[in-house]
C-alpha atoms as a PDB file:
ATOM      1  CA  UNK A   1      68.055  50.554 -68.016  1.00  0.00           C
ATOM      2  CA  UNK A   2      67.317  53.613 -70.060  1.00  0.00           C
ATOM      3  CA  UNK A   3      70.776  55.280 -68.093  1.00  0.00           C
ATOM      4  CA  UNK A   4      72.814  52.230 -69.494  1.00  0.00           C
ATOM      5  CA  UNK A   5      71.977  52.552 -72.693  1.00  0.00           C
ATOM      6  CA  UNK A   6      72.646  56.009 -72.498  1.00  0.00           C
ATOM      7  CA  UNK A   7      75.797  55.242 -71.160  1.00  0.00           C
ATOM      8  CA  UNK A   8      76.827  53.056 -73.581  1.00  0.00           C
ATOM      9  CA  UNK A   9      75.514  54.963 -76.475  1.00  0.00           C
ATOM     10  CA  UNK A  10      77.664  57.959 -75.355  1.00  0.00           C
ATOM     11  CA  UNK A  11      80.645  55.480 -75.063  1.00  0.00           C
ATOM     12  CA  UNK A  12      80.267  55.005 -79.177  1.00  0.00           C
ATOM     13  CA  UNK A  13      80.639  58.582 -79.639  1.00  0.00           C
ATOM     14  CA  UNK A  14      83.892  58.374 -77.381  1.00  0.00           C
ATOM     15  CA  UNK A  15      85.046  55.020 -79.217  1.00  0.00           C
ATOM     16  CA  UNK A  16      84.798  57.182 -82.205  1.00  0.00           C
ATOM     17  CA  UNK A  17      86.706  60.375 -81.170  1.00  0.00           C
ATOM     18  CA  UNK A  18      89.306  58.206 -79.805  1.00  0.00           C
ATOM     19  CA  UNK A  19      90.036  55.846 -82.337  1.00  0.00           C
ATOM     20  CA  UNK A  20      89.155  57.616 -85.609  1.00  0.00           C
ATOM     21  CA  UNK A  21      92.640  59.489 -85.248  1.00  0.00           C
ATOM     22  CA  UNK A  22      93.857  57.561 -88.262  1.00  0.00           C
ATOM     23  CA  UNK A  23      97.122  59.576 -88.668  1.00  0.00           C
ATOM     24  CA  UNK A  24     100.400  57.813 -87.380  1.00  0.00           C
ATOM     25  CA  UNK A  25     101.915  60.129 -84.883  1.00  0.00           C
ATOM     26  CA  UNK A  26     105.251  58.487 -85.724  1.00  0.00           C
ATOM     27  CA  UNK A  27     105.788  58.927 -89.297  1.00  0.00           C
ATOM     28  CA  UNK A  28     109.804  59.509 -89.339  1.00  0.00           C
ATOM     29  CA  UNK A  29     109.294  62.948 -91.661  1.00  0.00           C
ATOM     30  CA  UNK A  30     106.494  64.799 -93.486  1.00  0.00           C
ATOM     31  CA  UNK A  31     107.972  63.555 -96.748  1.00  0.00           C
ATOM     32  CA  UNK A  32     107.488  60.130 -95.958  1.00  0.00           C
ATOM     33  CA  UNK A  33     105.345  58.343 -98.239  1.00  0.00           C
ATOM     34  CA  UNK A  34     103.360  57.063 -95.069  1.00  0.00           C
ATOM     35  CA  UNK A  35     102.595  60.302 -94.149  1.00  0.00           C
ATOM     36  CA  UNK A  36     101.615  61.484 -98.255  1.00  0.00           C
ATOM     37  CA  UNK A  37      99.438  58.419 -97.884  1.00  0.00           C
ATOM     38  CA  UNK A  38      97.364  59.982 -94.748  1.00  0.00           C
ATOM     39  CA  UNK A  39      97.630  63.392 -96.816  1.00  0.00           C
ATOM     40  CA  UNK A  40      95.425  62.036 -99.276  1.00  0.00           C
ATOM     41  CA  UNK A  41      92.505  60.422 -97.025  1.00  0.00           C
ATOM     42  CA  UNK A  42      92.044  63.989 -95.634  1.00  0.00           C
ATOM     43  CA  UNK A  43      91.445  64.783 -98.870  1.00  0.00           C
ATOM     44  CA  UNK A  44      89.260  61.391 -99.389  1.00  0.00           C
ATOM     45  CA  UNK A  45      91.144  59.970-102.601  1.00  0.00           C
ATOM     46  CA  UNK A  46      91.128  56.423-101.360  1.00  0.00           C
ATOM     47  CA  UNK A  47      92.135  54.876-104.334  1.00  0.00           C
ATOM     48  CA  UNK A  48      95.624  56.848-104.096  1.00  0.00           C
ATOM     49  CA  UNK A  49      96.203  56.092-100.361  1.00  0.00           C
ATOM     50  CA  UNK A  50      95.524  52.476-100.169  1.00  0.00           C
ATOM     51  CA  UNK A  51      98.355  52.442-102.999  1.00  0.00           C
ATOM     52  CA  UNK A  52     100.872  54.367-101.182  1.00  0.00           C
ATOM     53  CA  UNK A  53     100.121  52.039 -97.790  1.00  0.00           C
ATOM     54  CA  UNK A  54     100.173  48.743 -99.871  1.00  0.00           C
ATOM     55  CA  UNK A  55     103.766  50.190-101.159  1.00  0.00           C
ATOM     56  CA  UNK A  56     104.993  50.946 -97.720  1.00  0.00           C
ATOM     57  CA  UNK A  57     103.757  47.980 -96.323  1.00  0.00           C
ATOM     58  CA  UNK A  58     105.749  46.057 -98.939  1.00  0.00           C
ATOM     59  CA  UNK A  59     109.147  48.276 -98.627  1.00  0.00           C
ATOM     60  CA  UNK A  60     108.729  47.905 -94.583  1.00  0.00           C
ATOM     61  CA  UNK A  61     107.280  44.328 -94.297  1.00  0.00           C
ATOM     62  CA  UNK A  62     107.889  44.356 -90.385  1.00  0.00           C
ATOM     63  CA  UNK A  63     106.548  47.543 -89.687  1.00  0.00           C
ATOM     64  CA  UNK A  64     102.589  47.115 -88.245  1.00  0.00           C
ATOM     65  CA  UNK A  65     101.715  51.145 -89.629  1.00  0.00           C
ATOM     66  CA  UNK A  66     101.678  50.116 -93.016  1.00  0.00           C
ATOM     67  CA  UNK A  67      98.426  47.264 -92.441  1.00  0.00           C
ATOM     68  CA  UNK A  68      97.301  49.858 -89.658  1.00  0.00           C
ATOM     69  CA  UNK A  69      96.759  52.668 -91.979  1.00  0.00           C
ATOM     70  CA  UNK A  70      95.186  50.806 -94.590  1.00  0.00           C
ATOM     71  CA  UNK A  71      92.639  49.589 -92.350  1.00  0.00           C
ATOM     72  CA  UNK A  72      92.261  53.045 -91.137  1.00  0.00           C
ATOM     73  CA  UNK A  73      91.569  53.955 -95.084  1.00  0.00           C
ATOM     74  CA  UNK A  74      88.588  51.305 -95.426  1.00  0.00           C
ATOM     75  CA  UNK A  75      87.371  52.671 -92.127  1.00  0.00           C
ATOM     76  CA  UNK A  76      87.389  56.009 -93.248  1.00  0.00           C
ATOM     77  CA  UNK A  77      86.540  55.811 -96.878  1.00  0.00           C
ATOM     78  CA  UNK A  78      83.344  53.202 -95.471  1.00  0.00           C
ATOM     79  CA  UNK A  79      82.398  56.540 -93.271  1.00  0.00           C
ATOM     80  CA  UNK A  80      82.398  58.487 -96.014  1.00  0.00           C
ATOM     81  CA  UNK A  81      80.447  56.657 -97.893  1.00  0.00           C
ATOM     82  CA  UNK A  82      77.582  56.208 -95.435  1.00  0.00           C
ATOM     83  CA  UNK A  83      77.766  60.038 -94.133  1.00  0.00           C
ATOM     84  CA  UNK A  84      79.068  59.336 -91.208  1.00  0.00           C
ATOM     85  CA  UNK A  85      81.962  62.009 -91.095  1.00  0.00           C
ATOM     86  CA  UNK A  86      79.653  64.879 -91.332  1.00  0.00           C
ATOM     87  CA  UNK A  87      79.843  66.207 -88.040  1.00  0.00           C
ATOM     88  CA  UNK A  88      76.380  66.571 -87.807  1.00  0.00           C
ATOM     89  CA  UNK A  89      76.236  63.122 -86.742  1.00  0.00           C
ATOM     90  CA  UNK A  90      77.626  64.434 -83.580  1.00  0.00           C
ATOM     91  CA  UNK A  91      75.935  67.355 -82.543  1.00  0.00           C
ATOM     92  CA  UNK A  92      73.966  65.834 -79.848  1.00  0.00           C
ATOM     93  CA  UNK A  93      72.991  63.022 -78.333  1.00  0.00           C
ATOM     94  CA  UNK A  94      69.676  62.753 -79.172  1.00  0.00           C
ATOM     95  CA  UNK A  95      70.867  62.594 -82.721  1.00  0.00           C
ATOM     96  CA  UNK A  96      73.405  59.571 -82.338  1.00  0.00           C
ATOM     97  CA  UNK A  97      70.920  57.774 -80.074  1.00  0.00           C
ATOM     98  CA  UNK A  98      68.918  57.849 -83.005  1.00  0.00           C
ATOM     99  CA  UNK A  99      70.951  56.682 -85.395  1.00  0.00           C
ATOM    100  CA  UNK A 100      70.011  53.468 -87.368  1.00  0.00           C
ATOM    101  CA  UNK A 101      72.156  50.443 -88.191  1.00  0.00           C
ATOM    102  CA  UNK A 102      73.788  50.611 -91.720  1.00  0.00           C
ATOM    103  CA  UNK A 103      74.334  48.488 -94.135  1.00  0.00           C
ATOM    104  CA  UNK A 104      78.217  47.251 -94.447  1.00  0.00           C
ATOM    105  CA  UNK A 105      80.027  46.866 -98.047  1.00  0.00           C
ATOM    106  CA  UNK A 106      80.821  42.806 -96.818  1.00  0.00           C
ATOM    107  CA  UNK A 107      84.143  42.977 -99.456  1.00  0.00           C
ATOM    108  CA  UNK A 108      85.430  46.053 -97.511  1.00  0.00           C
ATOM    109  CA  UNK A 109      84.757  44.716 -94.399  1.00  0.00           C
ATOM    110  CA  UNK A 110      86.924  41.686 -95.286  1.00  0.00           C
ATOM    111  CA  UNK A 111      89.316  43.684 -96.699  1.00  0.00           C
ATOM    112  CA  UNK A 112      89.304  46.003 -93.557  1.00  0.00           C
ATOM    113  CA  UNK A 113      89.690  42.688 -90.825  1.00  0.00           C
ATOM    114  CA  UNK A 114      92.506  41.435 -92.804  1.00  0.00           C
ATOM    115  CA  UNK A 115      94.383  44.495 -93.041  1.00  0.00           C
ATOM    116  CA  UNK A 116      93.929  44.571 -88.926  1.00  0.00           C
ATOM    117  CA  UNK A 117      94.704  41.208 -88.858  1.00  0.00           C
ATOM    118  CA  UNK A 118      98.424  41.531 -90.227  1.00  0.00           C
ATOM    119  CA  UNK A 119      99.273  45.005 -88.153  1.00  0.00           C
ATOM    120  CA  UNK A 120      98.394  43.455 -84.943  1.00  0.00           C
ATOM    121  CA  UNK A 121     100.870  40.358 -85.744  1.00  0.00           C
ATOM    122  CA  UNK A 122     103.564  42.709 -86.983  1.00  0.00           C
ATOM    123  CA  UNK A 123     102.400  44.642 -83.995  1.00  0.00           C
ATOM    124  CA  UNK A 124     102.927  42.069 -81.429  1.00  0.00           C
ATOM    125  CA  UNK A 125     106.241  40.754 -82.841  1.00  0.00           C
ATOM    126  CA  UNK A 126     107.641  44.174 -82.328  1.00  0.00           C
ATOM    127  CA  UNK A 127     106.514  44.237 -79.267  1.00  0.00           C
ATOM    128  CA  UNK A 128     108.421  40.932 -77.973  1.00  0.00           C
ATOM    129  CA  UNK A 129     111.353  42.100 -79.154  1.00  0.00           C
ATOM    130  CA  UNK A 130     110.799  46.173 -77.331  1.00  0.00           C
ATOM    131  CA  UNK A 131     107.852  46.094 -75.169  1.00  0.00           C
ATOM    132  CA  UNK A 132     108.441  50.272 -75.821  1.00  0.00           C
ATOM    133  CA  UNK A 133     108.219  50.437 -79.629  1.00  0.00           C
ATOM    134  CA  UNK A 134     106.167  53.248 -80.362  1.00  0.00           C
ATOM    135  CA  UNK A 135     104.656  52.097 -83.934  1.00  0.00           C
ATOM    136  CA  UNK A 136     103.815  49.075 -82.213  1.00  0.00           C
ATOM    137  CA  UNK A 137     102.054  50.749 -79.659  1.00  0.00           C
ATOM    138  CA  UNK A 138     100.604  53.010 -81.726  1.00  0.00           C
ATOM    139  CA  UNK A 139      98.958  50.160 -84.224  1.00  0.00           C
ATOM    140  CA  UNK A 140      97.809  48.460 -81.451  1.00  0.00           C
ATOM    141  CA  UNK A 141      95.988  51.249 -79.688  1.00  0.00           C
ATOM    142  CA  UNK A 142      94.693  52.079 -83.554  1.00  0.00           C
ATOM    143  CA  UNK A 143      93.966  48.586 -84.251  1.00  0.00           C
ATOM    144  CA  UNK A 144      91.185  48.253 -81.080  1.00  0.00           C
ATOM    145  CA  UNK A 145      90.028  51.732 -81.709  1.00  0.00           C
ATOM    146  CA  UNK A 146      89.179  51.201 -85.552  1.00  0.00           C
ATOM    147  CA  UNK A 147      87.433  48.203 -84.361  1.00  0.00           C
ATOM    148  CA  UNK A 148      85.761  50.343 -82.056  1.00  0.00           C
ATOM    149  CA  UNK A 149      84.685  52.663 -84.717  1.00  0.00           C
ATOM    150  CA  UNK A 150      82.865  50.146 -86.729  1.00  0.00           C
ATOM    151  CA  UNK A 151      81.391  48.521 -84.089  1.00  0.00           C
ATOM    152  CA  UNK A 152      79.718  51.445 -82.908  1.00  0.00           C
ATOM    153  CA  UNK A 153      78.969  53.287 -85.950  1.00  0.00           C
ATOM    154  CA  UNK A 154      78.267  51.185 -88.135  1.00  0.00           C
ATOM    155  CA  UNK A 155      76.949  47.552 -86.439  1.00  0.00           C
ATOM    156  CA  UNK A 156      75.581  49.976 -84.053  1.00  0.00           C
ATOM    157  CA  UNK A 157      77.253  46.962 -81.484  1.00  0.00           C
ATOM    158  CA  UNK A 158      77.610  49.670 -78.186  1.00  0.00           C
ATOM    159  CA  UNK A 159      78.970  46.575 -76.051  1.00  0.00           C
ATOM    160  CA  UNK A 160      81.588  45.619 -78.308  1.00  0.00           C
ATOM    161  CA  UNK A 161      82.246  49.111 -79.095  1.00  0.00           C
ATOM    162  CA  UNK A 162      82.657  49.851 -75.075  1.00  0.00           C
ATOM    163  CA  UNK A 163      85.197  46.810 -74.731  1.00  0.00           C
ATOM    164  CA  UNK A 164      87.376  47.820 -77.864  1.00  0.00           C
ATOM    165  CA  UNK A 165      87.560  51.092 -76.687  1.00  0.00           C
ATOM    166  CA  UNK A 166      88.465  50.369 -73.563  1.00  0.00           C
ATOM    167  CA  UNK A 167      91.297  48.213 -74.894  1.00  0.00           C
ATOM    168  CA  UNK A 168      92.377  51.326 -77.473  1.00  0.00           C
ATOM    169  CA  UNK A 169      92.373  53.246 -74.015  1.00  0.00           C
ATOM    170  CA  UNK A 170      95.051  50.812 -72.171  1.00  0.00           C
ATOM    171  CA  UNK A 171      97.112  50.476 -75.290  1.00  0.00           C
ATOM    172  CA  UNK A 172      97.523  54.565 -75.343  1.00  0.00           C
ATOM    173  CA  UNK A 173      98.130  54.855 -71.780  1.00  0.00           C
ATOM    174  CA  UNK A 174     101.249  52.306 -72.446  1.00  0.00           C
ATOM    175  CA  UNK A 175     102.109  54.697 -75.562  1.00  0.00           C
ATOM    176  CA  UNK A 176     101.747  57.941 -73.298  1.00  0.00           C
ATOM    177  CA  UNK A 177     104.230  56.743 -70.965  1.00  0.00           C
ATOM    178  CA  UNK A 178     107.144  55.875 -73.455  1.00  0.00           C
ATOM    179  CA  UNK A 179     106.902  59.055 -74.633  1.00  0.00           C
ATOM    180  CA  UNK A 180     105.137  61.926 -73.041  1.00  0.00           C
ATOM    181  CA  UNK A 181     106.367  64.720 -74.954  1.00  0.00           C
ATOM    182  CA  UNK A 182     104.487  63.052 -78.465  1.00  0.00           C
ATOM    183  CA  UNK A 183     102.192  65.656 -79.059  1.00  0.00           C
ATOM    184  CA  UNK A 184      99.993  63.574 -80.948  1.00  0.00           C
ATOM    185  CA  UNK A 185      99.274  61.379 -78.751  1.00  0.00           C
ATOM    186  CA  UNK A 186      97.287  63.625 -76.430  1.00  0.00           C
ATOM    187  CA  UNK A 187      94.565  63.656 -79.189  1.00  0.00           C
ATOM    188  CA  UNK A 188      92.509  60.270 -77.941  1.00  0.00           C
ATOM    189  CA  UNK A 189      93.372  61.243 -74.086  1.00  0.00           C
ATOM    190  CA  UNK A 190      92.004  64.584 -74.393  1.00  0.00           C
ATOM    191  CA  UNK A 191      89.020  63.694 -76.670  1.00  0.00           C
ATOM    192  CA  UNK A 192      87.789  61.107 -73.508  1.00  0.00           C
ATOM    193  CA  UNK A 193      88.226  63.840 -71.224  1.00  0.00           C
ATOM    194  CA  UNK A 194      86.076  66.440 -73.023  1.00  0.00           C
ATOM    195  CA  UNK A 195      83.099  63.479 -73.994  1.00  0.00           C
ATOM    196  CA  UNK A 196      83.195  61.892 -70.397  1.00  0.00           C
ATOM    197  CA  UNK A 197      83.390  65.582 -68.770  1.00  0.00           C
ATOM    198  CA  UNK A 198      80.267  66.472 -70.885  1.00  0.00           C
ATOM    199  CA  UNK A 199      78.195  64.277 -69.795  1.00  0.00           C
ATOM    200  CA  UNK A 200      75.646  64.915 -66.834  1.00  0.00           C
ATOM    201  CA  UNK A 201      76.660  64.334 -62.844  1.00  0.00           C
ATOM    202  CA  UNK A 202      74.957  60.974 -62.296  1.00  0.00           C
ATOM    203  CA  UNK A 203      76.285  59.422 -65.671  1.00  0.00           C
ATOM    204  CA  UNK A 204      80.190  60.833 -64.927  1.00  0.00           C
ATOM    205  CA  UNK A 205      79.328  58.971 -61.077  1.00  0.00           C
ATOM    206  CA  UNK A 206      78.542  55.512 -62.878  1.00  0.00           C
ATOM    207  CA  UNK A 207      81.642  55.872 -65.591  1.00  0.00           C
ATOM    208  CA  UNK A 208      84.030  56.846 -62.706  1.00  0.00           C
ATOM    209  CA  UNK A 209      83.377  53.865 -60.802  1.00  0.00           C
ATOM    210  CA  UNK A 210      83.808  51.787 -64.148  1.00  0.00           C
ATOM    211  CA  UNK A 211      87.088  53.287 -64.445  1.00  0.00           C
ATOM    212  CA  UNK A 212      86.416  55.904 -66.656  1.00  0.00           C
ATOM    213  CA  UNK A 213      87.054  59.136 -65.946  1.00  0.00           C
ATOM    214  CA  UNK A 214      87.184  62.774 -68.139  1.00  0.00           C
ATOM    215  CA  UNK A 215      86.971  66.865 -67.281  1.00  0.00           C
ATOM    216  CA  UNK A 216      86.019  68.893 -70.469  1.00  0.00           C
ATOM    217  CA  UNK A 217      88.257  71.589 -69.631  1.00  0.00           C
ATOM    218  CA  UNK A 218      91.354  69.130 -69.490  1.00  0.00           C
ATOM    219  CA  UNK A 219      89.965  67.390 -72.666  1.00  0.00           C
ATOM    220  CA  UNK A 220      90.017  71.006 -74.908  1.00  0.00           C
ATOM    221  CA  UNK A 221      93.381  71.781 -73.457  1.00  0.00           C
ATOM    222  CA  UNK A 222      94.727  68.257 -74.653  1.00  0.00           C
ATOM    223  CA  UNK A 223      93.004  68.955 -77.775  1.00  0.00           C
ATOM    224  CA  UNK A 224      94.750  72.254 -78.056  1.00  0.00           C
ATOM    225  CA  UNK A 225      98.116  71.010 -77.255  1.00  0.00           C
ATOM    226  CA  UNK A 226      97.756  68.561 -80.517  1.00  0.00           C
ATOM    227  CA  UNK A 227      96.304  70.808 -82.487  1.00  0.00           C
ATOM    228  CA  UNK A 228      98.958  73.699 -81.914  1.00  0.00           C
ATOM    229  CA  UNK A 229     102.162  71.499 -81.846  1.00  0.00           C
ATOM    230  CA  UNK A 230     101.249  67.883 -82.804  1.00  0.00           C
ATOM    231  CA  UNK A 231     103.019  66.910 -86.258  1.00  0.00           C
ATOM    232  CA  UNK A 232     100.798  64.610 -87.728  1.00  0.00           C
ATOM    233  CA  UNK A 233      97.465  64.640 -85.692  1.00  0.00           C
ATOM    234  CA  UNK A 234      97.295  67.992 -85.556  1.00  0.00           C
ATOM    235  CA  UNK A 235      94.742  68.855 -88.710  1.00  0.00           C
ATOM    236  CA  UNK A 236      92.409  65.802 -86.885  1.00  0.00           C
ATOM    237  CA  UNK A 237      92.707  67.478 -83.822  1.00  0.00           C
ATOM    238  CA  UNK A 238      91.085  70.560 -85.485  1.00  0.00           C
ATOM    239  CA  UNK A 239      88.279  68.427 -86.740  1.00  0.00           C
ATOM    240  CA  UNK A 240      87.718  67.131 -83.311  1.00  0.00           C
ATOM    241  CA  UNK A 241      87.638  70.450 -82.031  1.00  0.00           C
ATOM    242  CA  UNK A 242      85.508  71.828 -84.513  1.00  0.00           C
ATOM    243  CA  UNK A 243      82.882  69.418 -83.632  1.00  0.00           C
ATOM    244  CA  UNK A 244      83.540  70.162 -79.844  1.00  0.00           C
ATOM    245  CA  UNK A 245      82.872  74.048 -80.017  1.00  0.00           C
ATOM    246  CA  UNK A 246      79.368  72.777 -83.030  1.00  0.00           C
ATOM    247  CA  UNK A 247      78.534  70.936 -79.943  1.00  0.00           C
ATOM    248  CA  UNK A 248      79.081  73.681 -77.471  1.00  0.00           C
ATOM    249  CA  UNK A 249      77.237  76.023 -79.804  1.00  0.00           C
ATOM    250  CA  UNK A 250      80.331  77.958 -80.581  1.00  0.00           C
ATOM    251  CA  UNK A 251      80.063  78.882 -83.859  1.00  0.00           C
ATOM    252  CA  UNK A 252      82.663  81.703 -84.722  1.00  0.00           C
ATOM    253  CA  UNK A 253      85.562  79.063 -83.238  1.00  0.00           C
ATOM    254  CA  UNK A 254      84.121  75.871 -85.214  1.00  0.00           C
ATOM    255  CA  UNK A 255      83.920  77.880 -88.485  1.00  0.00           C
ATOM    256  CA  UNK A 256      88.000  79.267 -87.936  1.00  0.00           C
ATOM    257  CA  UNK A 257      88.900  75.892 -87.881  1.00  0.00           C
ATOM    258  CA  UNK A 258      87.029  74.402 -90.772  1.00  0.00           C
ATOM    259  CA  UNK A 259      88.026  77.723 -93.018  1.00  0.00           C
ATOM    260  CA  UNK A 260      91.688  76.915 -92.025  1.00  0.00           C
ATOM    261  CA  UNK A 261      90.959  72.609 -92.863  1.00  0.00           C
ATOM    262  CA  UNK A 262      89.115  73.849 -96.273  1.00  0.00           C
ATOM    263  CA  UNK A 263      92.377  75.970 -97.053  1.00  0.00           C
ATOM    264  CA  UNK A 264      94.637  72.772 -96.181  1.00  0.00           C
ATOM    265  CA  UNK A 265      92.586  70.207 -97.907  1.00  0.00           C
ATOM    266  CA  UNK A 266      90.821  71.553-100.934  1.00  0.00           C
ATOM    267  CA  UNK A 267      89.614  68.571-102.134  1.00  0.00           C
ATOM    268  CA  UNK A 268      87.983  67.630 -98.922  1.00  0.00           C
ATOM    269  CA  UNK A 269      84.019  69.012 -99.542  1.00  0.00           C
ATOM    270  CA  UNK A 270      83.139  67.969 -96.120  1.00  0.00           C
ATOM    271  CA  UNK A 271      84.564  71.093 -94.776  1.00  0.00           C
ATOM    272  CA  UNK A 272      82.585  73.416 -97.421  1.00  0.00           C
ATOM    273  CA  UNK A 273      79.685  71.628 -96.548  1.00  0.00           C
ATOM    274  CA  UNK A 274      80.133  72.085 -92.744  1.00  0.00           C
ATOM    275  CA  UNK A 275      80.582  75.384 -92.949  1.00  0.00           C
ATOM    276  CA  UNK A 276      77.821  76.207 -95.361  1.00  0.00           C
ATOM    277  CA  UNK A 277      75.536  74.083 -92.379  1.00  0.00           C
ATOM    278  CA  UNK A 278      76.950  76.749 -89.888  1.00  0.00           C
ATOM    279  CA  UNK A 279      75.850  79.718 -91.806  1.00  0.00           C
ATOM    280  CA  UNK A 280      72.637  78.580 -91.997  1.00  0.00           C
ATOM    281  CA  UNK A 281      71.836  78.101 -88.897  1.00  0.00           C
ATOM    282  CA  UNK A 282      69.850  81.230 -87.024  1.00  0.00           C
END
């Protein structure tokens, strides 16, 4: 019993990692006001980037990344507010096994199901018409991994966060093969690798015959391939890593990343904060 709930508690932290890539990887230029709109939740003004996705989403009524990313904006704005995108949260296990069950804003949570609500049906319409859309693939696999997200992190709900994320995980796969050479999309892939690959002999045994399967040293070098050449997911891909190298006690690599995100995204105080933890530390 006390393996399962490891098990499941560690699939959270994966559900997270996975689906907490809120940054469309197919945003048709960096000029585009979808992308400006992800711009500004990196540096956490919420206010401004539910504005520019409620504009898109109007302008491109039939496209399911406009609902997507505002969903991914309550998500992430809700994290903020709670402190759950301080990467502390993550440095070990012990820590998110002890984390407690927070209390929801119920408004933003409505807010956040509806939003999902309207990008999977856009979704799925796209998706009888070109079972290979892209953005349709890609708000799909963001739509079960936000729900993922909340489920774990927030309802502290490790069963429903384990079934979501196994559904963001078949919905990426699809993705993956319409277009292997989208950089971005590596991020969740390689993210499951490095968690899964992390975790002890016995517990990697039990995943593997559930399916799941990782290496750590695949999972950085999927990481890496975002973060060096992805167009969009490449600044989360830093964060990701960054929390990777805090967790593999690498200090000197987590702190060149979160200089470089500080530099990028000056408005963002997570990153001062982050690295002001580092230097701390002994």
């Amino acid at each position: 019993m006390k393996t399962q709930r490891k098990i499941r508690a560690r699939h959270g932290i994966l559900a997270l990692l996975l689906a907490c890539a809120t940054m469309p990887a197919f945003a048709e230029t960096p000029d585009t006001t979808l992308f400006n709109g992800y711009h500004l939740l990196y540096n956490l003004n919420f206010d401004r980037a539910h504005d520019v996705f409620a504009s898109w989403s109007k302008s491109h009524p039939e496209d399911p990344l406009g609902p997507a990313s505002d969903a991914a904006g309550y998500l992430f704005s809700e994290f903020n507010r709670l402190g759950v995108l301080e990467s502390q949260f993550y440095e070990s296990d012990k820590q998110f096994d002890a984390r407690k069950k927070l209390t929801p804003d119920p408004a933003l949570r409505d807010r956040f199901a509806a939003a999902l609500d309207q990008a999977e049906k856009r979704a799925k319409a796209q998706l009888v018409k070109n079972p290979q859309d892209r953005d349709a693939l890609f708000a799909m696999t963001l739509s079960a991994g936000l729900k993922a997200d909340y489920a774990a992190l927030i309802e502290k709900s490790n069963l429903t966060s384990l079934h979501f994320t196994r559904e963001s995980e078949h919905w990426s796969e699809q993705l993956l093969a319409v277009d292997p050479n989208c950089y971005d999309a590596h991020l969740a892939s390689g993210i499951a690798k490095y968690i899964v690959g992390s975790m002890s002999a016995p517990v990697r045994w039990l995943l593997r015959i559930g399916g799941v399967a990782g290496d750590k040293n695949d999972g950085i070098a999927e990481l890496q391939l975002t973060a060096n050449r992805g167009e969009y997911l490449a600044p989360f891909a830093r964060i990701l890593l960054s929390i990777a190298y805090v967790r593999d006690k690498d200090r000197s690599k987590a702190r060149e990343l979160l200089m470089a995100l500080q530099s990028d995204f000056p408005n963002n105080p997570l990153f001062a904060k982050e690295i002001a933890r580092l230097d701390q530390r002994p």
